[in-house]
C-alpha atoms as a PDB file:
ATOM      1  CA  UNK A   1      49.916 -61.181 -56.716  1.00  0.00           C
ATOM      2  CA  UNK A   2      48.956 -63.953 -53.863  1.00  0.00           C
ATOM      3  CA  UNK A   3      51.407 -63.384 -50.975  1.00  0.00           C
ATOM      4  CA  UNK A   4      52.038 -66.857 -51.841  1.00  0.00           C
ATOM      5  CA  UNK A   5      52.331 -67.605 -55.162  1.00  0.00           C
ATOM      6  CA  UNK A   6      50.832 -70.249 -56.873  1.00  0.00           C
ATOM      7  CA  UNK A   7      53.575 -71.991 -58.972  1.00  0.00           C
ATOM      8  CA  UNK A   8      52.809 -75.544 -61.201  1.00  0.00           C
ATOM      9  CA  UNK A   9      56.249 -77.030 -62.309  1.00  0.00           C
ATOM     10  CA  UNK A  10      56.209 -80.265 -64.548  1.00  0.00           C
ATOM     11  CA  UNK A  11      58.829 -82.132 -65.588  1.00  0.00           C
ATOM     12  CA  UNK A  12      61.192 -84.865 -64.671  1.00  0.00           C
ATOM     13  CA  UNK A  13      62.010 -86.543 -60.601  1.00  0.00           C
ATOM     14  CA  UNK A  14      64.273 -88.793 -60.444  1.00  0.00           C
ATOM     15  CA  UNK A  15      66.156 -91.174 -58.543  1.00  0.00           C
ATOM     16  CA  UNK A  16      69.888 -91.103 -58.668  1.00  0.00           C
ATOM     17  CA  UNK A  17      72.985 -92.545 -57.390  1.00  0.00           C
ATOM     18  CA  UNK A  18      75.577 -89.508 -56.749  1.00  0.00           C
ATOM     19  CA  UNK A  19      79.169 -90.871 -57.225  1.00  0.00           C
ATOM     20  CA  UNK A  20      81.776 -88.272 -56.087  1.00  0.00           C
ATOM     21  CA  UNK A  21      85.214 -89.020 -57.173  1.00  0.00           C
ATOM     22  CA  UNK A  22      88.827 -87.114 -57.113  1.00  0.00           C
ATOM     23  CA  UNK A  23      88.703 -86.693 -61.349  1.00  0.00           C
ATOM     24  CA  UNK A  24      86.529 -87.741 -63.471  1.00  0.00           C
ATOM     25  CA  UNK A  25      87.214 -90.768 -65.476  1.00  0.00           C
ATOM     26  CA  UNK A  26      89.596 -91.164 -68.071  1.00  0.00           C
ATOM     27  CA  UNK A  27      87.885 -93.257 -71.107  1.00  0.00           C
ATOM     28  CA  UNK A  28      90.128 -96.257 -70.344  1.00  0.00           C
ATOM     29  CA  UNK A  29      89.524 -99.956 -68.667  1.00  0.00           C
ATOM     30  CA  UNK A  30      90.288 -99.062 -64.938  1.00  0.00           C
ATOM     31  CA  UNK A  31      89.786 -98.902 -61.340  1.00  0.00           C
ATOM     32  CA  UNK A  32      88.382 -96.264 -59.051  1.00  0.00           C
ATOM     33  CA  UNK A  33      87.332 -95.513 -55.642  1.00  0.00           C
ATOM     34  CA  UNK A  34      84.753 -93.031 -54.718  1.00  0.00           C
ATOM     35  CA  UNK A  35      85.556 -90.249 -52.541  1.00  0.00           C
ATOM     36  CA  UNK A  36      81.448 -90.592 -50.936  1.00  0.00           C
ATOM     37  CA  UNK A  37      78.414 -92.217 -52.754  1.00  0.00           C
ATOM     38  CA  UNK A  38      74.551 -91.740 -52.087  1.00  0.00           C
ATOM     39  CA  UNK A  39      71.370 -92.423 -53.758  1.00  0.00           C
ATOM     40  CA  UNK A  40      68.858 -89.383 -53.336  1.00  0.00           C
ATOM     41  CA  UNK A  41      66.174 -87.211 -54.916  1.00  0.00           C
ATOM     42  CA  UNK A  42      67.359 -85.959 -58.742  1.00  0.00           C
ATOM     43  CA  UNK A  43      65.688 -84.196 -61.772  1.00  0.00           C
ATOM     44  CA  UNK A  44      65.637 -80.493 -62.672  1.00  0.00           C
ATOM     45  CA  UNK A  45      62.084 -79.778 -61.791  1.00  0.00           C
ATOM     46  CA  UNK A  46      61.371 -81.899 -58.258  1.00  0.00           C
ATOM     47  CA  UNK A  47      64.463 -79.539 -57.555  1.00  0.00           C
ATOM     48  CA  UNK A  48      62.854 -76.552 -59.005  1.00  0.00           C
ATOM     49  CA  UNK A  49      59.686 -77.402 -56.922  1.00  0.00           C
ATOM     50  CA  UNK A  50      61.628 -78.186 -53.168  1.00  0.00           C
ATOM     51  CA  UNK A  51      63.217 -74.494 -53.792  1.00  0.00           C
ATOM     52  CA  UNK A  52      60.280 -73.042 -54.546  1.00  0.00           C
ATOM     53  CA  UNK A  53      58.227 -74.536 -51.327  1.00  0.00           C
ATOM     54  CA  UNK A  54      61.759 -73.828 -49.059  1.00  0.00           C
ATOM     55  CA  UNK A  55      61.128 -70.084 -50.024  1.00  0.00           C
ATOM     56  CA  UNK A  56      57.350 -70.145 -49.555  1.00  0.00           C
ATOM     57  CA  UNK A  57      55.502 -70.177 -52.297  1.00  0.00           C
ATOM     58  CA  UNK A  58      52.477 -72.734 -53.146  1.00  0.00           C
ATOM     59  CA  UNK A  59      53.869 -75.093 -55.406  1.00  0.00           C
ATOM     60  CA  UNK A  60      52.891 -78.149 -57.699  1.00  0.00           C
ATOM     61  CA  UNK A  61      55.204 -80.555 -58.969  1.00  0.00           C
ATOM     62  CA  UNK A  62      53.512 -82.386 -61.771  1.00  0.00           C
ATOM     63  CA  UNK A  63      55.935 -85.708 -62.944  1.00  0.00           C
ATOM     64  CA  UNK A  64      55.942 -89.263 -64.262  1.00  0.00           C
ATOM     65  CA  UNK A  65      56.248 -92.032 -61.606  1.00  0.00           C
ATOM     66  CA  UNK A  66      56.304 -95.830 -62.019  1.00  0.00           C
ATOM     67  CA  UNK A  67      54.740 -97.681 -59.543  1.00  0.00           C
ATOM     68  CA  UNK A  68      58.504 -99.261 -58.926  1.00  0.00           C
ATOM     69  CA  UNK A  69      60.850 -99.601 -56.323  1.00  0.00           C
ATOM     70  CA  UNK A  70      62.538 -95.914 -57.724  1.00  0.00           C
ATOM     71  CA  UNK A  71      59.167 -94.582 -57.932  1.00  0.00           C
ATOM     72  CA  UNK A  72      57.979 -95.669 -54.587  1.00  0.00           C
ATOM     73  CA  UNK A  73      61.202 -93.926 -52.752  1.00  0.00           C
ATOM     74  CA  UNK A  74      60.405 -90.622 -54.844  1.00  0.00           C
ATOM     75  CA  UNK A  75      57.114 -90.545 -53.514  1.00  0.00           C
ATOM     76  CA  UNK A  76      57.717 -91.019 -49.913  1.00  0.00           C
ATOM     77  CA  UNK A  77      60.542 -88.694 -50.188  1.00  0.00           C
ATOM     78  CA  UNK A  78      58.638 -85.772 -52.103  1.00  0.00           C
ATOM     79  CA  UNK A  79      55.759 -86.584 -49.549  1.00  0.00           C
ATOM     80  CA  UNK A  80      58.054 -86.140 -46.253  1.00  0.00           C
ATOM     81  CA  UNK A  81      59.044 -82.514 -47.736  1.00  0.00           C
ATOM     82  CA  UNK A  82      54.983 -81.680 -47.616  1.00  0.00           C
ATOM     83  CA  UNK A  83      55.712 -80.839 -51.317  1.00  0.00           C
ATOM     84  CA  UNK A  84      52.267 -80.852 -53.576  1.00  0.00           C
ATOM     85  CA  UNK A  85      52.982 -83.675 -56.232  1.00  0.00           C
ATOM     86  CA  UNK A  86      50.766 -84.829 -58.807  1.00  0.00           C
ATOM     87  CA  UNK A  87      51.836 -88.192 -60.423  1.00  0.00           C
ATOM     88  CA  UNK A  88      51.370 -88.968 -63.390  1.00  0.00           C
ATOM     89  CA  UNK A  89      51.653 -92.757 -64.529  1.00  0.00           C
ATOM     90  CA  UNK A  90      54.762 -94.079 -65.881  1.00  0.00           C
ATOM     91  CA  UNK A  91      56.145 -96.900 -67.529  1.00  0.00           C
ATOM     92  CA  UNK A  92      59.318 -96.720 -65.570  1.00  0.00           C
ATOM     93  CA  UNK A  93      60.732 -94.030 -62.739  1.00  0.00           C
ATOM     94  CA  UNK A  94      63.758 -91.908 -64.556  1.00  0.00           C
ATOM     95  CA  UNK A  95      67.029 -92.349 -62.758  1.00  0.00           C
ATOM     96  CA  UNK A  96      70.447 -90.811 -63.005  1.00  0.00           C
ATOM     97  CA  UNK A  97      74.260 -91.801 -61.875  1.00  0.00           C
ATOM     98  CA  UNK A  98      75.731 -88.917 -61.680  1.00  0.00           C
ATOM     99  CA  UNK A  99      79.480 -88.800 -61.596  1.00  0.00           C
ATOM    100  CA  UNK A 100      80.656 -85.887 -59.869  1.00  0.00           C
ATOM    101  CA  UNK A 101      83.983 -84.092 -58.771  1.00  0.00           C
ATOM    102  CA  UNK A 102      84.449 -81.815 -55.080  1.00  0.00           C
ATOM    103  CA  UNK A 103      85.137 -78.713 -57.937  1.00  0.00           C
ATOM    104  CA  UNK A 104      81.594 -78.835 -59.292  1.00  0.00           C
ATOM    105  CA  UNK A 105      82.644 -81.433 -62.651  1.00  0.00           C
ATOM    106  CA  UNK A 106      79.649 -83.672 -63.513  1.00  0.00           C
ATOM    107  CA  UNK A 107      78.966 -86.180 -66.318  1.00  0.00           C
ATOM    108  CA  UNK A 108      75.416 -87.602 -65.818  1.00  0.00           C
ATOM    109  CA  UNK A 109      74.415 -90.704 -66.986  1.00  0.00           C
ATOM    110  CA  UNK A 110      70.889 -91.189 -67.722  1.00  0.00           C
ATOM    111  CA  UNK A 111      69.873 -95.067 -67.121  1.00  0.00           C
ATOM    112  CA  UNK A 112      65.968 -95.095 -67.349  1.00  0.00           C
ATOM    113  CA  UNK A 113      63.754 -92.624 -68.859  1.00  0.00           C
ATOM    114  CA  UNK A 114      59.658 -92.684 -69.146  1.00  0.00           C
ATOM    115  CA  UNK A 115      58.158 -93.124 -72.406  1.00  0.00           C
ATOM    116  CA  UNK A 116      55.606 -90.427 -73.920  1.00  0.00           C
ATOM    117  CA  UNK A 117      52.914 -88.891 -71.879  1.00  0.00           C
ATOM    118  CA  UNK A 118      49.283 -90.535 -72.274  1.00  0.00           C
ATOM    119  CA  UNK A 119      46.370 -87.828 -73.596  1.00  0.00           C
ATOM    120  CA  UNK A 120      44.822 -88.386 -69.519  1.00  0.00           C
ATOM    121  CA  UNK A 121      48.362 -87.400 -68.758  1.00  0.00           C
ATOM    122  CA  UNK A 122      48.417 -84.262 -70.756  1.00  0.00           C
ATOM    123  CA  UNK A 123      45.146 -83.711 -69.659  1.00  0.00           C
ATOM    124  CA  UNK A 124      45.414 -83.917 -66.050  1.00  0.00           C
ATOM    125  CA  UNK A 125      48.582 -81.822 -66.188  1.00  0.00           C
ATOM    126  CA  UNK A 126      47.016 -78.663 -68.033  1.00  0.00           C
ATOM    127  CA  UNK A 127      44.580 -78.454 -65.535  1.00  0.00           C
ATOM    128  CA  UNK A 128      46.691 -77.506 -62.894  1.00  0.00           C
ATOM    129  CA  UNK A 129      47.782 -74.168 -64.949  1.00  0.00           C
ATOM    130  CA  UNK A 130      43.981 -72.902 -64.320  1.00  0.00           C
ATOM    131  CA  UNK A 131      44.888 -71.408 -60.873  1.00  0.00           C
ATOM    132  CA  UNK A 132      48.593 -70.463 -61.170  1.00  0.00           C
ATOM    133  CA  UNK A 133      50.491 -67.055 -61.337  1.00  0.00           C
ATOM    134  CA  UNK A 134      53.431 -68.504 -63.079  1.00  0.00           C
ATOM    135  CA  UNK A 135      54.944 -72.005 -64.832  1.00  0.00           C
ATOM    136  CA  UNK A 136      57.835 -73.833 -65.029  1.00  0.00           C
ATOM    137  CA  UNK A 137      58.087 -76.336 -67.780  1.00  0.00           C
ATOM    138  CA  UNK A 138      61.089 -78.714 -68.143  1.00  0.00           C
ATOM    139  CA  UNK A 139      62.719 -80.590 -70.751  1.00  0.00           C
ATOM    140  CA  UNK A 140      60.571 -83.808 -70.738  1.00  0.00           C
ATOM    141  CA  UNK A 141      58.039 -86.200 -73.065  1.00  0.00           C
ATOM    142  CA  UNK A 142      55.382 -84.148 -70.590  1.00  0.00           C
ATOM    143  CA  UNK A 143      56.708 -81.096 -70.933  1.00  0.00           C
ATOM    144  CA  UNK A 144      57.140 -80.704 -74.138  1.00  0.00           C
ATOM    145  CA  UNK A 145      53.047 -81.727 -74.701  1.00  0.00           C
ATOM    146  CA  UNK A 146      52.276 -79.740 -72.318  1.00  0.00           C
ATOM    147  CA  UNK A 147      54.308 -76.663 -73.590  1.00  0.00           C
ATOM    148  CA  UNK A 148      51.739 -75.227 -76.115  1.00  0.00           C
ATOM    149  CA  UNK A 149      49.060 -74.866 -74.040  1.00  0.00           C
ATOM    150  CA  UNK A 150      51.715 -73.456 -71.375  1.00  0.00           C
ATOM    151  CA  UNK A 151      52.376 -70.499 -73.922  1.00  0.00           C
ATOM    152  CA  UNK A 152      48.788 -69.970 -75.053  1.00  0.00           C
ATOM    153  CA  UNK A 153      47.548 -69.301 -70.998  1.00  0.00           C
ATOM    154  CA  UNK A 154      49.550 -66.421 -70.955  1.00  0.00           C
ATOM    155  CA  UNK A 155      51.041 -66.704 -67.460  1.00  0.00           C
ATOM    156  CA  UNK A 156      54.879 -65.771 -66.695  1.00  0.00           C
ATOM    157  CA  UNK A 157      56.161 -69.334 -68.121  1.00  0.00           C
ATOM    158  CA  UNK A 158      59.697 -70.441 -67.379  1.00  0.00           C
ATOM    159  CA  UNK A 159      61.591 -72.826 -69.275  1.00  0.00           C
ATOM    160  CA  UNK A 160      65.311 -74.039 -68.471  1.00  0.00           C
ATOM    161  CA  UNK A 161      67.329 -75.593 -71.602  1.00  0.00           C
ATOM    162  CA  UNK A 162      70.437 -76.179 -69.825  1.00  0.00           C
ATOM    163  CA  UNK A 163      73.686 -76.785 -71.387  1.00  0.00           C
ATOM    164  CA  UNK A 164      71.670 -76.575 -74.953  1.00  0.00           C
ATOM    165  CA  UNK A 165      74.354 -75.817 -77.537  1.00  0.00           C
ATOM    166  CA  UNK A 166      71.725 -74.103 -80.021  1.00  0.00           C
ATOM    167  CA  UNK A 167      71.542 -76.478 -82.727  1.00  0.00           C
ATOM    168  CA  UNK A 168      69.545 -79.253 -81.016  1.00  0.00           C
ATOM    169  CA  UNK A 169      66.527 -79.669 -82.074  1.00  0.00           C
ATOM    170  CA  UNK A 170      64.537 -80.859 -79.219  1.00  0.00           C
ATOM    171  CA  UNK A 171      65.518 -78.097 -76.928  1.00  0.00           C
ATOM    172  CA  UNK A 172      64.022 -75.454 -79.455  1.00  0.00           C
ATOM    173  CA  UNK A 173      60.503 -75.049 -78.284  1.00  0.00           C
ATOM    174  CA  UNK A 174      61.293 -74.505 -74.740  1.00  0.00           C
ATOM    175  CA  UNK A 175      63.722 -71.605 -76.110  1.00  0.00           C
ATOM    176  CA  UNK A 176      61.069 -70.344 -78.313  1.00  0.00           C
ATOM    177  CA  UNK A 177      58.229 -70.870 -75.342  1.00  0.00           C
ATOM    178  CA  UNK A 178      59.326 -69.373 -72.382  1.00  0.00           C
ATOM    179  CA  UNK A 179      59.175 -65.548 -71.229  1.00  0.00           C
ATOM    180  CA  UNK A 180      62.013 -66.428 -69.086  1.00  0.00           C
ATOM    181  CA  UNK A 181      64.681 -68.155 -70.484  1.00  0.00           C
ATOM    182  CA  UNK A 182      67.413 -70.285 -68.541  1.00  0.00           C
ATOM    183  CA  UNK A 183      70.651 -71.740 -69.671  1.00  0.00           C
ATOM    184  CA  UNK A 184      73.907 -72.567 -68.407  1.00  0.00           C
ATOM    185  CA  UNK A 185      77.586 -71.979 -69.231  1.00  0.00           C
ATOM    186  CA  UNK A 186      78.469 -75.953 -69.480  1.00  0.00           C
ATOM    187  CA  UNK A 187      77.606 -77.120 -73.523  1.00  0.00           C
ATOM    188  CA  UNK A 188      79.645 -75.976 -76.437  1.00  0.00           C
ATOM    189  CA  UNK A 189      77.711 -73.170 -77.693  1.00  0.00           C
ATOM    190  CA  UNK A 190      77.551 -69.179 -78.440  1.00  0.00           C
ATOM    191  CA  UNK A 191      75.272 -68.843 -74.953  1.00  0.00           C
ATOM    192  CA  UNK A 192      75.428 -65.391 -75.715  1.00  0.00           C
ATOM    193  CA  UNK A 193      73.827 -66.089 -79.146  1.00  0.00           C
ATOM    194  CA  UNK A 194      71.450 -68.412 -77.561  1.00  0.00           C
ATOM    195  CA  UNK A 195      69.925 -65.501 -74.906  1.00  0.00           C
ATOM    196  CA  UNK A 196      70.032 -63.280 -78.299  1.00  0.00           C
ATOM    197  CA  UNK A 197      67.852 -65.086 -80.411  1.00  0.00           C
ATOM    198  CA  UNK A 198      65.258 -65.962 -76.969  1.00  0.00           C
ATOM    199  CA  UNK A 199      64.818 -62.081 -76.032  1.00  0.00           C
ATOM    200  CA  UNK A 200      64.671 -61.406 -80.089  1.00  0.00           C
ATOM    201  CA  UNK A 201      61.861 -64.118 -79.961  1.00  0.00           C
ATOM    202  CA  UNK A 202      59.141 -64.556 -76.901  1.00  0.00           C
ATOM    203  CA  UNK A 203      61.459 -64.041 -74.240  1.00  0.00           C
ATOM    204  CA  UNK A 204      61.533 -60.860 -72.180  1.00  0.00           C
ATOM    205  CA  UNK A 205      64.785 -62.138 -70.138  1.00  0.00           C
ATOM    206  CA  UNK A 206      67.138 -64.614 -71.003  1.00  0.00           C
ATOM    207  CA  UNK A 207      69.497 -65.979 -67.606  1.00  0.00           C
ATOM    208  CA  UNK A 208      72.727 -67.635 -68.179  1.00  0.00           C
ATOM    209  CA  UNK A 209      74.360 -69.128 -64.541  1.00  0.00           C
ATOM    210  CA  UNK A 210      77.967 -69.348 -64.641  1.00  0.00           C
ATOM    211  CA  UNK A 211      78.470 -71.405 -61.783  1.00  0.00           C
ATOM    212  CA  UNK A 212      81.314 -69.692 -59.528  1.00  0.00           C
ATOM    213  CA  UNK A 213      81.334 -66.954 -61.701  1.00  0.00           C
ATOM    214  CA  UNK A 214      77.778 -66.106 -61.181  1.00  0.00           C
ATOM    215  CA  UNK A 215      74.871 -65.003 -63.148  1.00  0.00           C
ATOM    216  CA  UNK A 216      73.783 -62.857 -66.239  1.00  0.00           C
ATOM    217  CA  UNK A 217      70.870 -62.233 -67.554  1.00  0.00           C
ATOM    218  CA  UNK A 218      70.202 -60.386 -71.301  1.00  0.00           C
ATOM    219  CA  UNK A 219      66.851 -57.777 -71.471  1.00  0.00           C
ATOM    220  CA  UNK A 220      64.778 -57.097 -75.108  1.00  0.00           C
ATOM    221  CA  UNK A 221      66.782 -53.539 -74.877  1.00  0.00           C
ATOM    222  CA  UNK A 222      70.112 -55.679 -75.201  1.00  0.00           C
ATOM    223  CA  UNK A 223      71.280 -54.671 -71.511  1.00  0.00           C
ATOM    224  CA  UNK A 224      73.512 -56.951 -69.559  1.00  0.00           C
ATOM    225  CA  UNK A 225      73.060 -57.385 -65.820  1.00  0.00           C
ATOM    226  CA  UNK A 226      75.377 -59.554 -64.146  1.00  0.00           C
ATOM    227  CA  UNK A 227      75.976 -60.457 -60.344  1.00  0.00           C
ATOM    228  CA  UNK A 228      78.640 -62.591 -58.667  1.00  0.00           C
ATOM    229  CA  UNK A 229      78.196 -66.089 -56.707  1.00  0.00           C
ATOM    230  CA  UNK A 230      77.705 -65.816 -53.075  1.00  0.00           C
ATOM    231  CA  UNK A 231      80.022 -67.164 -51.539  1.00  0.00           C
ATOM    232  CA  UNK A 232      79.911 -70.538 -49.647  1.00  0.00           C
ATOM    233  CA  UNK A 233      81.627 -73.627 -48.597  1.00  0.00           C
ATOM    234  CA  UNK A 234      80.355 -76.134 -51.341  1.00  0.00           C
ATOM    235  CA  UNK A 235      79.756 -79.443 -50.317  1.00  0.00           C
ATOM    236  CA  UNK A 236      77.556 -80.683 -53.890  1.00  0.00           C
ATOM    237  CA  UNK A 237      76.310 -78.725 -56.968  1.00  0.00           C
ATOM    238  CA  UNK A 238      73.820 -80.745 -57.720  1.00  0.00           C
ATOM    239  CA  UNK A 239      70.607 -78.828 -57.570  1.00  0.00           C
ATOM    240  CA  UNK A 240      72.266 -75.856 -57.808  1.00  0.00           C
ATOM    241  CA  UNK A 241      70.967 -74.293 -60.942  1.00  0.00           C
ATOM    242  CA  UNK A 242      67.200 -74.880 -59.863  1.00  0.00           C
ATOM    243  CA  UNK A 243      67.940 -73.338 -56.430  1.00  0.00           C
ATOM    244  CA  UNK A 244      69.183 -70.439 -58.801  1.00  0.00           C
ATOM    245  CA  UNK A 245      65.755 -70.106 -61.028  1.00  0.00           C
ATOM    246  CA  UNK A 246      63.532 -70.977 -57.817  1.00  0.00           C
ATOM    247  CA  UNK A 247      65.081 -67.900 -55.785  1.00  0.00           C
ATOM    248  CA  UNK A 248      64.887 -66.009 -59.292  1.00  0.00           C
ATOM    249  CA  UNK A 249      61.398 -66.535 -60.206  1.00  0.00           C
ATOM    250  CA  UNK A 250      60.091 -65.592 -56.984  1.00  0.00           C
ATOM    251  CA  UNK A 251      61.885 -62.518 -57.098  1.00  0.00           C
ATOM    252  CA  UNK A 252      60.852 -61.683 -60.529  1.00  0.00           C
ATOM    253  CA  UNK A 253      57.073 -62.633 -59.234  1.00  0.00           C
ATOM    254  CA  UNK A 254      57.593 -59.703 -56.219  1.00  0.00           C
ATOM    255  CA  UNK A 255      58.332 -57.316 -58.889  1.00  0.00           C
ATOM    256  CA  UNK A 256      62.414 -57.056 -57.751  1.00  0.00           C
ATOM    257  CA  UNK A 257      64.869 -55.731 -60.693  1.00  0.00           C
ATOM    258  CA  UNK A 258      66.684 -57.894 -62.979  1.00  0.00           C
ATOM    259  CA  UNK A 259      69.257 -57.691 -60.667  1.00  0.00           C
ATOM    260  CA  UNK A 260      67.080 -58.448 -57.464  1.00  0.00           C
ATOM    261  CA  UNK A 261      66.368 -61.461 -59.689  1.00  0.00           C
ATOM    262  CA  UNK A 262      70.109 -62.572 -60.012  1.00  0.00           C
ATOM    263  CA  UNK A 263      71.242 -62.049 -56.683  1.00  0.00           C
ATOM    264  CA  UNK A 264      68.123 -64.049 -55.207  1.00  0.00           C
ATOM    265  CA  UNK A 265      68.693 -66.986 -57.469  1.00  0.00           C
ATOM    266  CA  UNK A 266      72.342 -66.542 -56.338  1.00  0.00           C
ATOM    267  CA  UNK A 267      71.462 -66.336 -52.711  1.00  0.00           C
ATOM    268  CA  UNK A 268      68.776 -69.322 -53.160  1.00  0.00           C
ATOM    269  CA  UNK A 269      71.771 -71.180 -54.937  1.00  0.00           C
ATOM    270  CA  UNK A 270      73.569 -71.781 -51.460  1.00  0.00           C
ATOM    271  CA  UNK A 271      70.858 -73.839 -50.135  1.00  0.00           C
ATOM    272  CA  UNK A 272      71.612 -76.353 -52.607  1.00  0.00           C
ATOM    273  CA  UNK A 273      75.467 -76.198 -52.724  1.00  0.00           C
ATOM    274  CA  UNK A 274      75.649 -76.534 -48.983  1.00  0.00           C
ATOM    275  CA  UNK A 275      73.579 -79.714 -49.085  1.00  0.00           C
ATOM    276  CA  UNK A 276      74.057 -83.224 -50.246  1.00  0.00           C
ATOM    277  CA  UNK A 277      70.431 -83.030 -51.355  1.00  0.00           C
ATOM    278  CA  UNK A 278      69.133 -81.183 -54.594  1.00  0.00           C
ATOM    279  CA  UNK A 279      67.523 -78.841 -51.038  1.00  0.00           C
ATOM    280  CA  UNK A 280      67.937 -79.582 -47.558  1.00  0.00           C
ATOM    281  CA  UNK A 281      64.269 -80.113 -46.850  1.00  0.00           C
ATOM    282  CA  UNK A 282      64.816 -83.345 -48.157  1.00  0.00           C
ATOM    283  CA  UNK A 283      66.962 -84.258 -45.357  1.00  0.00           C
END
């Protein structure tokens, strides 16, 4: 292994308007005022990427851009962080507002999305796996093109399916892809089940974070390994559960222990929660 490893993430950036707010909203007509508001650097894998370059390695973001306003304040702010991005073209910039509470509760509202990759999309984003010791492939139109050919290089490929609850149907192949397997405590569903039926499958490790509760992480032999937070003053989550798989992956990539794994995603985890960014190099 490269003492810096070469990483290619693709998958979504975004721009997003961060609300924070006492409670989230009831679902009735009302008024509310926002405890602090900001509009800032979003989407799982741009943070995936910034925690990956903040702990050293040499990273690639691949991810849809419109040449918009949105996508024009991505690109200056990905470029300030010296982060390697390849753009890919877009019909419109994806953008979040996120509602958010100081205890870590978050509804996120998507309110624009790009449309399916192009084949000179798909195209230029496979050929940036050539070179790399390990992928991360997000939930997105590009990642989910690019996802076979992800799985057929052979290379240590990470895939994060969030709050999936098991059942829906677009989040299978990104189970059913990666060798590492991320999910979080949030949706409705048997998460246990969910890291059962990824290490029974492709997966060698299955991660579940549990936010102040910490991590866990399920092994082909059925072993549990779990680890607690570190502990922090938390000014935002957001970001936090890419800091987690950043610090992770590069652990797993220096050959640490499952648990060397958890407790560096843990550790990396702070960077985020101590920062109103999805990683302080942004600012």
């Amino acid at each position: 292994m490269r003492a810096r490893p070469r990483i290619v993430v693709c998958g979504p950036a975004s721009w997003n308007h961060l609300i924070e707010l006492d409670a989230l909203p009831e679902p009735r007509p009302h008024m509310r005022f926002a405890r602090h508001a900001s509009w800032t650097v979003g989407g799982t894998s741009a943070g995936k990427a910034l925690h990956l370059l903040d702990l050293g390695a040499d990273v690639t973001l691949v991810t849809p851009l419109a040449r918009d306003d949105n996508g024009r304040r991505l690109r200056t702010a990905l470029v300030d962080t010296g982060l390697d991005t390849v753009v890919l073209d877009a019909d419109v910039t994806e953008s979040h507002t996120n509602l958010m509470t100081p205890e870590g509760g978050r509804v996120s509202l998507y309110t624009a999305a790009p449309g399916p990759p192009t084949a000179s999309d798909i195209a230029a984003a496979i050929a940036r796996f050539a070179d790399a010791d390990a992928l991360v492939i997000d939930m997105s139109p590009v990642g989910l093109a690019v996802l076979p050919a992800a799985r057929a290089i052979g290379l240590p490929l990470w895939t994060d399916v969030h709050d999936w609850d098991g059942r829906e149907s677009y989040h299978l192949p990104f189970a059913q892809a990666g060798s590492t397997v991320l999910l979080n405590d949030d949706g409705p569903g048997d998460t246990r089940a969910i890291m059962a039926d990824a290490v029974a499958g492709h997966a060698t490790l299955a991660i579940r974070t549990l936010g102040a509760d910490g991590a866990e992480a399920l092994t082909r032999d059925g072993a549990i390994t779990t680890v607690p937070a570190t502990a922090c003053e938390v000014v935002d989550t957001n970001g936090a559960g890419d800091a987690f798989a950043a610090g992770a992956l590069m652990a797993q990539l220096a050959g640490e222990s499952v648990r060397g794994q958890l407790t560096a995603g843990a550790h990396q985890a702070v960077r985020a929660l101590t920062s109103r960014h999805l990683s302080p190099l942004l600012g």
